[in-house]
C-alpha atoms as a PDB file:
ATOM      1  CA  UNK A   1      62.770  94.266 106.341  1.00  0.00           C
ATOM      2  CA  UNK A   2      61.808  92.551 103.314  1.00  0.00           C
ATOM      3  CA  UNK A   3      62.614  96.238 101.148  1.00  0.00           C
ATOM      4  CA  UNK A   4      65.958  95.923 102.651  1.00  0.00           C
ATOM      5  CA  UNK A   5      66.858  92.687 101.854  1.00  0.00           C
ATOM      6  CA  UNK A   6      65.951  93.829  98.124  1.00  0.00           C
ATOM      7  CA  UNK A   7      68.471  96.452  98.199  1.00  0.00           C
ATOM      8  CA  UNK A   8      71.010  94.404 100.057  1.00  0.00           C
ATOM      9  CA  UNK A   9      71.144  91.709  97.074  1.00  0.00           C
ATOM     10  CA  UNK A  10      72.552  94.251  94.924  1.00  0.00           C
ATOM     11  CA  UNK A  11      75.482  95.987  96.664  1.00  0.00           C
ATOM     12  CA  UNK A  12      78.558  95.554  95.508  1.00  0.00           C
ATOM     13  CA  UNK A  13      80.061  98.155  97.733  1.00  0.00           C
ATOM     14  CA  UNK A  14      80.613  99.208 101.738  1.00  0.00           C
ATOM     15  CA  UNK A  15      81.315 102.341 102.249  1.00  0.00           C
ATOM     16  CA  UNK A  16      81.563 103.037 106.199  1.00  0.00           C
ATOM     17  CA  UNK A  17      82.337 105.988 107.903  1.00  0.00           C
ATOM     18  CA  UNK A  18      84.605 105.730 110.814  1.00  0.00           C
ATOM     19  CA  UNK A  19      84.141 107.881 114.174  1.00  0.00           C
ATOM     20  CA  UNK A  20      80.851 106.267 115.785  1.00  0.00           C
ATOM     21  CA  UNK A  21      80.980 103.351 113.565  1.00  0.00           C
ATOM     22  CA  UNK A  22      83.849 101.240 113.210  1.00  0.00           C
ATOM     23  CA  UNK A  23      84.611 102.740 116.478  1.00  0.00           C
ATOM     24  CA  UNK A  24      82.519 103.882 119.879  1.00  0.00           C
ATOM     25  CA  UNK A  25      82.841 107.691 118.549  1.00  0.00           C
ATOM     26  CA  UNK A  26      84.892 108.421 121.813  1.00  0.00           C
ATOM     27  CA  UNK A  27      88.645 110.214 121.236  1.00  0.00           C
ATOM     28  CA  UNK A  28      91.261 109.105 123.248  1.00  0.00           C
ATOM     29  CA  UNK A  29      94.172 111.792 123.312  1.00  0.00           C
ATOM     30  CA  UNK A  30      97.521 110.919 125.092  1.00  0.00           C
ATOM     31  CA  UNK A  31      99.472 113.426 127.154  1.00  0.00           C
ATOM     32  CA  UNK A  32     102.188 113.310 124.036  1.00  0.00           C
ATOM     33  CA  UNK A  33      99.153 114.414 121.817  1.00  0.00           C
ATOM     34  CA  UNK A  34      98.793 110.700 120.283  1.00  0.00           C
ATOM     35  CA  UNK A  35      95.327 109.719 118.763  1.00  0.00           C
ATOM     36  CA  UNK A  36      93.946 106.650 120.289  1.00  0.00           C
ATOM     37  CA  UNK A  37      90.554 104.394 118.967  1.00  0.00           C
ATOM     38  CA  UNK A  38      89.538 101.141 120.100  1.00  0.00           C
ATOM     39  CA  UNK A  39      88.094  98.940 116.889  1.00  0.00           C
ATOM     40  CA  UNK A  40      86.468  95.557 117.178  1.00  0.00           C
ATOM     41  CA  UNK A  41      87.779  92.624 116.133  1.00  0.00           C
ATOM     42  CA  UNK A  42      84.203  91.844 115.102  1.00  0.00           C
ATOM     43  CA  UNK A  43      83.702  94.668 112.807  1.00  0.00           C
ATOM     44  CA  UNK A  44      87.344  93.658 111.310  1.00  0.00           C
ATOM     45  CA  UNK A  45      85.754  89.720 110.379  1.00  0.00           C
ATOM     46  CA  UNK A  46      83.001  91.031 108.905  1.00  0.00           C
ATOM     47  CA  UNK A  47      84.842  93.508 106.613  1.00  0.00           C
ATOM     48  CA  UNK A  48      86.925  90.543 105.744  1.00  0.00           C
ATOM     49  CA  UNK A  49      84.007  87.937 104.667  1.00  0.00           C
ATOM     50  CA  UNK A  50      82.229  90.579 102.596  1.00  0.00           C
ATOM     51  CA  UNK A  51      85.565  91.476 101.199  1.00  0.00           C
ATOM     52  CA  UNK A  52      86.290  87.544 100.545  1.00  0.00           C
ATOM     53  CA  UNK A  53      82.705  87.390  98.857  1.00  0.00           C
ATOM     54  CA  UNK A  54      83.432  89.873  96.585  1.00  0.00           C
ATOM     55  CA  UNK A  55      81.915  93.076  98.206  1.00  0.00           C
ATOM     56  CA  UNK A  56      83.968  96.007  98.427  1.00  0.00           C
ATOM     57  CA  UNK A  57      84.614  97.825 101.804  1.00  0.00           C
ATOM     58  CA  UNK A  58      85.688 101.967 101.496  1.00  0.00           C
ATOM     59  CA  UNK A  59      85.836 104.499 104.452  1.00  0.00           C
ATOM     60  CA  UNK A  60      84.869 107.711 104.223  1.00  0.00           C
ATOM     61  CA  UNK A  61      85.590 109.703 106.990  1.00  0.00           C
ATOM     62  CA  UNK A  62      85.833 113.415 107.961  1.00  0.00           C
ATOM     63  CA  UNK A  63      88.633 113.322 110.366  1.00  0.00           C
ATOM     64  CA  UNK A  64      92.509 112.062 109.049  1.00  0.00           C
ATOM     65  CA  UNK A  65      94.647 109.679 111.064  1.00  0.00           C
ATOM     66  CA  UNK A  66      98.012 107.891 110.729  1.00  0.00           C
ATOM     67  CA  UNK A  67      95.971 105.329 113.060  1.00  0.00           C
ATOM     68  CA  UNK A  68      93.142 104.771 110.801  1.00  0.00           C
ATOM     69  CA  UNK A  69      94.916 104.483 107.776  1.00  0.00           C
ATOM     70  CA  UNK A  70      96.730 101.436 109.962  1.00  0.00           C
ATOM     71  CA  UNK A  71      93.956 100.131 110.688  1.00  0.00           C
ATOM     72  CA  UNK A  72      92.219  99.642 107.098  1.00  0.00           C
ATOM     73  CA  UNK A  73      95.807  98.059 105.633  1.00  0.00           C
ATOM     74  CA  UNK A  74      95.044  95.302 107.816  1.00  0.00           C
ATOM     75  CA  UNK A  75      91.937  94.982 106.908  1.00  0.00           C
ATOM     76  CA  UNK A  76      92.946  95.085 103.419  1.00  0.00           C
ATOM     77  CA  UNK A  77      90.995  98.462 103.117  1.00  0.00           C
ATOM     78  CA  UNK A  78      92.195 100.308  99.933  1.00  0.00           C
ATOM     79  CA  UNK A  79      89.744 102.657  99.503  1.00  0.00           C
ATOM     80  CA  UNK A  80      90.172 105.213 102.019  1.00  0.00           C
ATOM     81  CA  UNK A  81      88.597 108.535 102.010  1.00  0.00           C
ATOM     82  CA  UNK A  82      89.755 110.726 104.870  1.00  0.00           C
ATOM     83  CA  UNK A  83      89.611 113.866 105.838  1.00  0.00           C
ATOM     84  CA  UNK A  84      86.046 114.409 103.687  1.00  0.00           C
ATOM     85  CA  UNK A  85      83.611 116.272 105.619  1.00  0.00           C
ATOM     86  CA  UNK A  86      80.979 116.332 102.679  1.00  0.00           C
ATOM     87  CA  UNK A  87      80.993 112.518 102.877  1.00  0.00           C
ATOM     88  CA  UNK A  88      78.055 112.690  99.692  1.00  0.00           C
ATOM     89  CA  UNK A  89      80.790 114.458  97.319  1.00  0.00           C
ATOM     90  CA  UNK A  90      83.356 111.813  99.054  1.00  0.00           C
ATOM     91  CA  UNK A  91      80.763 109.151  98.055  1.00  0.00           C
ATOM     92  CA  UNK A  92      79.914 110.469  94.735  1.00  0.00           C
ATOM     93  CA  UNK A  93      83.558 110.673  93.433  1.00  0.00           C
ATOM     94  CA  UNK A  94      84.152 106.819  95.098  1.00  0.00           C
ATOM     95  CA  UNK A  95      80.976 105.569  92.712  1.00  0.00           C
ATOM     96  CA  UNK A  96      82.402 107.630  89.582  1.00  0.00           C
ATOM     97  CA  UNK A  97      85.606 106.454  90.232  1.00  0.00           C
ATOM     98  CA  UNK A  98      84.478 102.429  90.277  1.00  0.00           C
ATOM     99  CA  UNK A  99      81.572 102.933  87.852  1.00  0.00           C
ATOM    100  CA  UNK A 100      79.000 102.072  90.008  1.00  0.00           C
ATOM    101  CA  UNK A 101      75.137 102.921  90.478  1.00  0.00           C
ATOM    102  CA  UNK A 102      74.272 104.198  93.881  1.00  0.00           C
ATOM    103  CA  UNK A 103      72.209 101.375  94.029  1.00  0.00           C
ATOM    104  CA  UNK A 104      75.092  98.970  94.449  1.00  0.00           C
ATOM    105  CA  UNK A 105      76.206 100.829  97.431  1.00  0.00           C
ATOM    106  CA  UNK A 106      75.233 100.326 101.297  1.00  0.00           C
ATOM    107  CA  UNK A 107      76.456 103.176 103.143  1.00  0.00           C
ATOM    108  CA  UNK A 108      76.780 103.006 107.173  1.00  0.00           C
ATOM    109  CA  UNK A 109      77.143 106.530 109.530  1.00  0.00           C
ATOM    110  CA  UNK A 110      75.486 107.489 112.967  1.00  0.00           C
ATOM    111  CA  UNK A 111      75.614 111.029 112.371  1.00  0.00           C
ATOM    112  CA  UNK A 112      74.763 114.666 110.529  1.00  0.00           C
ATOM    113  CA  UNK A 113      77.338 114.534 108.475  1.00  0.00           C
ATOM    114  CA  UNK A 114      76.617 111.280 107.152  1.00  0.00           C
ATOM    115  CA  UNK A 115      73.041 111.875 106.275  1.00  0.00           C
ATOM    116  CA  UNK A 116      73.154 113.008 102.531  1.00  0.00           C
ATOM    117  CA  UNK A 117      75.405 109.949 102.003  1.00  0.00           C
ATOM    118  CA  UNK A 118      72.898 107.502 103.747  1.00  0.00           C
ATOM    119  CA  UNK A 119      69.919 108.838 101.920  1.00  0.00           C
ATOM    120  CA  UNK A 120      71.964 108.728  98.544  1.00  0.00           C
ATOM    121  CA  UNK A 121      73.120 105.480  98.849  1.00  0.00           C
ATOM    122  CA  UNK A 122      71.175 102.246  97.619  1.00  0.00           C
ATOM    123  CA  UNK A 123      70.906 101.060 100.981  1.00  0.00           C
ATOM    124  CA  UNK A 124      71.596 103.790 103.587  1.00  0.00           C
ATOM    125  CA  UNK A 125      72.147 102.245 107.290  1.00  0.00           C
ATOM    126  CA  UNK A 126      72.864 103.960 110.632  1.00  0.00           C
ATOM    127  CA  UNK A 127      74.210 101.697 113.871  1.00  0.00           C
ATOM    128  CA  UNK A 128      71.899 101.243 117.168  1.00  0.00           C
ATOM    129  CA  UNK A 129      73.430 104.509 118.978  1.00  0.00           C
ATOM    130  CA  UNK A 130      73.020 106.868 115.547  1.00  0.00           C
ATOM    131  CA  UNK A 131      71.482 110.187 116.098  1.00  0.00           C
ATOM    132  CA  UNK A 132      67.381 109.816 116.044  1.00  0.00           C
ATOM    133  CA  UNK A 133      67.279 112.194 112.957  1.00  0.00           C
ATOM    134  CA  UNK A 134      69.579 109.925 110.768  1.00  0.00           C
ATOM    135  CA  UNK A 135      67.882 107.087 111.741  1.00  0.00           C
ATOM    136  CA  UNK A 136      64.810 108.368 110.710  1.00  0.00           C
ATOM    137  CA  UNK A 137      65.966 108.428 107.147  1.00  0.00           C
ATOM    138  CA  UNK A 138      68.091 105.211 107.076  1.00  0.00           C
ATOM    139  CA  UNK A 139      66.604 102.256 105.521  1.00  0.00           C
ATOM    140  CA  UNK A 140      67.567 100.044 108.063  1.00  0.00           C
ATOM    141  CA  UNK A 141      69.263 100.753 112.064  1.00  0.00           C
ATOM    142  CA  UNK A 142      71.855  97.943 113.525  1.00  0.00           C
ATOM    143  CA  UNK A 143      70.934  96.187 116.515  1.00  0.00           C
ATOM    144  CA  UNK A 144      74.504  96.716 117.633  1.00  0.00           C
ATOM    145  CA  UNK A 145      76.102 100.010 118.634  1.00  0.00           C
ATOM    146  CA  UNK A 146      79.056 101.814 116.700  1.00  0.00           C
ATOM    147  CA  UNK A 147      82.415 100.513 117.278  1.00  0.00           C
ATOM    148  CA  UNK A 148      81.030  97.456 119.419  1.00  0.00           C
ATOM    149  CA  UNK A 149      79.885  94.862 116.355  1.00  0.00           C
ATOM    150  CA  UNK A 150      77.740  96.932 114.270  1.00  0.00           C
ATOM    151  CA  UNK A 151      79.555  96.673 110.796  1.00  0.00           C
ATOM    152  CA  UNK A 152      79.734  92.532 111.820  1.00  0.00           C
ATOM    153  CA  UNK A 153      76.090  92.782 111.629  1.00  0.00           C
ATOM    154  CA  UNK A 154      75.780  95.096 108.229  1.00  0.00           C
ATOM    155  CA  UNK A 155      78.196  92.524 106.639  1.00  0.00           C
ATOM    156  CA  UNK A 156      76.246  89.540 107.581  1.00  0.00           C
ATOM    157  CA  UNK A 157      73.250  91.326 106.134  1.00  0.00           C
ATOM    158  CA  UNK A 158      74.515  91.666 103.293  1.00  0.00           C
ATOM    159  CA  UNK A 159      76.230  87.978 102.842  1.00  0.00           C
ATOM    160  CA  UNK A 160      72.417  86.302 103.930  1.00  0.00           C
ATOM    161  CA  UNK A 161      70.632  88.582 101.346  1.00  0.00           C
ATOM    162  CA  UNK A 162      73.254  87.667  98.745  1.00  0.00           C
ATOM    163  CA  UNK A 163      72.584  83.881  99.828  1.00  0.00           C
ATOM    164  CA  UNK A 164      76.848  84.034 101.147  1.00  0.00           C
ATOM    165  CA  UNK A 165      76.547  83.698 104.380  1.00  0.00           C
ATOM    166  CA  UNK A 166      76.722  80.253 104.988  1.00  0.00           C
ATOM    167  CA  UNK A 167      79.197  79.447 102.822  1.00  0.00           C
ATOM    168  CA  UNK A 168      81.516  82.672 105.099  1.00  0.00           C
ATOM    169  CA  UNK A 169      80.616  80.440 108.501  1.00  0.00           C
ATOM    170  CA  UNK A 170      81.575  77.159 107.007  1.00  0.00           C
ATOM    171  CA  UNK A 171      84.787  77.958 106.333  1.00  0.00           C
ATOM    172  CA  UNK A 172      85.609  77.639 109.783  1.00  0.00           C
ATOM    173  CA  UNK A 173      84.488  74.368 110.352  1.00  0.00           C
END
């Protein structure tokens, strides 16, 4: 834990993708053909304090949605990658564009095709319910499943490495 603490105090950047993630990876269709995902309200705190603290949140995300794009205005989400299968190339540009090191990046995906991102970035993270291989090559697995607080729980990470959190809680005192 202690190596991922180290990397944590340097990222300046959190990229997420979406499907299995900031949501429980299920796809709702309606009989109209509408798109339909569930996101916590935990995940959508958490992406505000580490926004507040001065870390940036990005999606990257291999599927495109009206819904999505929604979703990360409200969350104040202005870097928004979607329809990017090759999520590294998606990640790559994102780090170019911001002149970055891939260092100052935490990356969070449960599946295959986020693994080259997760390995590339400076701290690579999978949620509780990722698929075994990808969390074999993370540097660090949520305690939390996809969709149901797991980006809450990367955020606050990343706020108690960077010695933040506390001052994120007391706000609301």
């Amino acid at each position: 834990m202690h190596a991922v603490i180290e990397k944590a105090k340097l990222i300046k950047l959190l990229a997420m993708d979406v499907d299995g993630v900031l949501t429980d990876g299920s796809l709702y269709f309606g009989n109209s053909g509408e798109e339909i995902k569930a996101f916590s309200i935990l995940d959508g705190l958490g992406i505000k304090l580490v926004r507040e603290a001065g870390i940036r949140p990005a999606i990257i995300t291999g599927r495109s949605s009206q819904l999505l794009a929604r979703r990360a205005a409200e969350l104040k989400i202005d870097l928004i990658y979607q329809g990017r299968e090759d999520k590294l190339v998606a990640l790559t540009e994102l780090r170019s564009d911001l002149g970055l090191e891939l260092s100052e990046i935490a990356y969070v995906g449960d599946d295959l095709p986020d693994l080259s991102a997760i390995v590339a970035a400076g701290l690579g993270i999978t949620v509780a319910n990722g698929h075994s291989f990808v969390a074999r090559h993370a540097d660090w697995q949520t305690d939390a499943r996809g969709g149901q607080g797991a980006i809450r729980e990367v955020c606050e990470l990343l706020l108690k490495a960077q010695g933040k959190l506390n001052a994120a809680w007391e706000q609301f005192l």
